[in-house]
N, C-alpha and C. Protein backbone atom coordinates (compact mmCIF):
# COMPACT_ATOMS: atom_id res chain seq x y z
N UNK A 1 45.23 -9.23 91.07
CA UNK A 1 45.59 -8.11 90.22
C UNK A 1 46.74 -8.57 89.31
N UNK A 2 46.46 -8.56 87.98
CA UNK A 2 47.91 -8.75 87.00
C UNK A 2 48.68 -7.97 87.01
N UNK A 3 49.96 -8.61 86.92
CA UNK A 3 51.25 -7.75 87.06
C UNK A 3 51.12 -6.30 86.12
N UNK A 4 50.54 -6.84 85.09
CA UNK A 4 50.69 -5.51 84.04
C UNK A 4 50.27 -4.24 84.84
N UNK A 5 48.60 -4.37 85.61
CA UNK A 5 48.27 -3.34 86.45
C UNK A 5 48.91 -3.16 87.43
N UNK A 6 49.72 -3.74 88.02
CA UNK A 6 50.71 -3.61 89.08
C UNK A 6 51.28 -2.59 88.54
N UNK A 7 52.12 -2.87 87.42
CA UNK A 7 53.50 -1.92 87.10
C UNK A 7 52.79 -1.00 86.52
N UNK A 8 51.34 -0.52 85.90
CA UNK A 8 51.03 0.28 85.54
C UNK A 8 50.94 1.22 87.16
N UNK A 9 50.50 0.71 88.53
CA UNK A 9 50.18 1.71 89.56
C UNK A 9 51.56 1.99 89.77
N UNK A 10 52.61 1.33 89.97
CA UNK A 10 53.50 1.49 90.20
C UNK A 10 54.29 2.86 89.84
N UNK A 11 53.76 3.27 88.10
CA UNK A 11 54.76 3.72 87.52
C UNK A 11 53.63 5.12 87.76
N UNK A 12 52.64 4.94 87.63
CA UNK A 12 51.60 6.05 88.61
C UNK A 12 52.01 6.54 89.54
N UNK A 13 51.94 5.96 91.04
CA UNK A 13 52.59 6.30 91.79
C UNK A 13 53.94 7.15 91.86
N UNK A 14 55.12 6.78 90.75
CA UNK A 14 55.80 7.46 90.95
C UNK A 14 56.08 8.67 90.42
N UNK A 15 55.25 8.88 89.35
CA UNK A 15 54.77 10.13 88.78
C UNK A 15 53.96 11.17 89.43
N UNK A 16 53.08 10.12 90.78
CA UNK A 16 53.02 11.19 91.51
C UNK A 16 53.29 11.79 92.48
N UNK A 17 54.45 10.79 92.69
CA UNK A 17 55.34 11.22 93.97
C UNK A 17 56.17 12.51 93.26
N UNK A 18 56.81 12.58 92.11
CA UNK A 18 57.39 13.66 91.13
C UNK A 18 56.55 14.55 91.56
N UNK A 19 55.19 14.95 91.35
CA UNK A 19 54.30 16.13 91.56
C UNK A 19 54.63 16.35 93.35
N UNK A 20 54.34 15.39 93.87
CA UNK A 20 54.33 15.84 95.36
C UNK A 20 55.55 16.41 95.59
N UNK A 21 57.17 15.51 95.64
CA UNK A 21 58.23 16.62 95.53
C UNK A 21 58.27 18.10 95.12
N UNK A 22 57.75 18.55 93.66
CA UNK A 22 58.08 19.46 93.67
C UNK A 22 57.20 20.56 94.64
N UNK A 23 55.42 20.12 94.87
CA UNK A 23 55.02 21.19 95.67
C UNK A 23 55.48 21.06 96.87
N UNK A 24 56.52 20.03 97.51
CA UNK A 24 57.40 20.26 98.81
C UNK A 24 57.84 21.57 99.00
N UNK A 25 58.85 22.09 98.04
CA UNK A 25 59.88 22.39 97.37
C UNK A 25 59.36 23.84 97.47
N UNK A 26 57.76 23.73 96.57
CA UNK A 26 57.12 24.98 96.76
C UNK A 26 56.79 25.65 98.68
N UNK A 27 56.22 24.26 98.73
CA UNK A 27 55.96 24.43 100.83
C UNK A 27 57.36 25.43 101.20
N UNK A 28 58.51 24.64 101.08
CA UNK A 28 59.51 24.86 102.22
C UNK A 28 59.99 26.38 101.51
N UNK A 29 59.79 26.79 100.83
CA UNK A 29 59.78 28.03 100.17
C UNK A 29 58.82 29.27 100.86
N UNK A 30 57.60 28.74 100.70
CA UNK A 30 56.88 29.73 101.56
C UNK A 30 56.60 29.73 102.64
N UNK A 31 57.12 28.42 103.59
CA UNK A 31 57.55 28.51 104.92
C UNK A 31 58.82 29.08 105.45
N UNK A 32 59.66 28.78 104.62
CA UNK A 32 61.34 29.48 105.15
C UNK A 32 61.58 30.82 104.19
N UNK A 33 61.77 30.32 103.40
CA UNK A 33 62.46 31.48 102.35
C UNK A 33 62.04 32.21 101.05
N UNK A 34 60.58 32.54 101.56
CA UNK A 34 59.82 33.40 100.52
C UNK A 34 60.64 34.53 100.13
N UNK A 35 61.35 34.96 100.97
CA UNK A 35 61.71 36.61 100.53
C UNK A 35 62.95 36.82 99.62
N UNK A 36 63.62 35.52 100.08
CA UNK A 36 64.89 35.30 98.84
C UNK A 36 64.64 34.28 98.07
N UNK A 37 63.31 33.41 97.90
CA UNK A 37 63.69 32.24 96.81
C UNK A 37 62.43 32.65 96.01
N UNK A 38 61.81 33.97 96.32
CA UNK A 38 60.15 33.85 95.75
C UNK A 38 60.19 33.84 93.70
N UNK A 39 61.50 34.07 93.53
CA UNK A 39 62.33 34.08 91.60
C UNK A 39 61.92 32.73 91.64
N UNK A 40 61.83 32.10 92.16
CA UNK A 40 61.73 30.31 91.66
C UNK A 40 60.19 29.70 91.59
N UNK A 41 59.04 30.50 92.42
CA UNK A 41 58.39 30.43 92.55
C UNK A 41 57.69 30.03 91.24
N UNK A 42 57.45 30.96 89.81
CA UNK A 42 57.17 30.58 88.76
C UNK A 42 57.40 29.20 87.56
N UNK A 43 58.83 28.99 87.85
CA UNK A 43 59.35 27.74 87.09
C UNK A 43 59.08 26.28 87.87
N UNK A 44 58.61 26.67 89.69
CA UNK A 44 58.24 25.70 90.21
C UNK A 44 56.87 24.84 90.17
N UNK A 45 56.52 26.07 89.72
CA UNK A 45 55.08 26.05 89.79
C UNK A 45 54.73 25.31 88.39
N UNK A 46 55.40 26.11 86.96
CA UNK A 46 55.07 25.32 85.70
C UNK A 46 55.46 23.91 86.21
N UNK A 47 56.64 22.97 87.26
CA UNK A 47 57.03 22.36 86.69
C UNK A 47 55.76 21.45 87.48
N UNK A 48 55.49 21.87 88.59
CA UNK A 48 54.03 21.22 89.45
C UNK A 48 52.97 20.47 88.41
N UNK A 49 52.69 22.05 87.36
CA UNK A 49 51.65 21.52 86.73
C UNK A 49 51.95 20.82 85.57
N UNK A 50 52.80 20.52 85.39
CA UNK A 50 53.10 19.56 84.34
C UNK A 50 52.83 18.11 84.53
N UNK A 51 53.63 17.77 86.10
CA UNK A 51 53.99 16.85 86.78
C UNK A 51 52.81 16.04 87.05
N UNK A 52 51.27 16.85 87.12
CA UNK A 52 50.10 16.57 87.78
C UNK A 52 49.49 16.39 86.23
N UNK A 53 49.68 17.11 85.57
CA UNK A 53 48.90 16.92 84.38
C UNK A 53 49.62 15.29 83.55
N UNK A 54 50.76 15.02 83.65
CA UNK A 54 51.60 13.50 83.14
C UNK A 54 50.97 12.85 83.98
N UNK A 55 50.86 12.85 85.49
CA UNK A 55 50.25 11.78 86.33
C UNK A 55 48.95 11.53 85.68
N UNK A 56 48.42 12.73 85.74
CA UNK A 56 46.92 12.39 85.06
C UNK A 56 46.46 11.85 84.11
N UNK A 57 47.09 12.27 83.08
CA UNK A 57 46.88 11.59 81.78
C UNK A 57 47.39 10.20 81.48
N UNK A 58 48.38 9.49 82.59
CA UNK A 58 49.20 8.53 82.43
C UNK A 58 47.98 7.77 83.28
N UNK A 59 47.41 8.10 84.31
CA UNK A 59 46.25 7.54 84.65
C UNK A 59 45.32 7.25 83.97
N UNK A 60 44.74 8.07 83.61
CA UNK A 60 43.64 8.28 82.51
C UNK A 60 44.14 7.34 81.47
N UNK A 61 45.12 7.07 80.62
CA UNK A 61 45.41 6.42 79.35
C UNK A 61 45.59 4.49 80.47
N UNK A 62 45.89 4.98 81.04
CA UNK A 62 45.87 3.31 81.53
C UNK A 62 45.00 2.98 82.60
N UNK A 63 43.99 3.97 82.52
CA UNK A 63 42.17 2.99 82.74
C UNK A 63 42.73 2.92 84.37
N UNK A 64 43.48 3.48 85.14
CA UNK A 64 43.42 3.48 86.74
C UNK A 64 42.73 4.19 87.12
C-alpha cells in the first residue's frame, strides 16, 4: 500500500473517529442526563451529521 493511501486512511479514520465522539456524547446524554442536557441534543446532533457527511465525502473524493 503507498504511503499516499496510507495517510489518505489515516486522515479518514480520524474524521471518523470525530463522528464517533460526538454520538458518544449523544449516548452518555441519553443514558445519564436526558432530563437536564436534552437543550444540547439538537446542536449535537447537527454537529454528528456533519461529521459523517465530511467522513464521507472525504472518502468518497479519495477513492477509499
Amino acid at each position: 500500500m503507498s504511503e499516499d493511501i496510507k495517510a489518505h486512511k489515516k486522515e479518514w479514520a480520524k474524521r471518523k473517529r470525530i463522528a464517533v465522539e460526538i454520538a458518544s456524547e449523544i449516548h452518555d446524554i441519553v443514558e445519564d442526563t436526558l432530563w437536564m442536557d436534552a437543550v444540547k441534543m439538537p446542536e449535537l446532533s447537527e454537529k454528528l451529521l456533519a461529521a459523517v457527511q465530511e467522513a464521507n465525502s472525504y472518502k468518497e473524493a479519495n477513492g477509499l
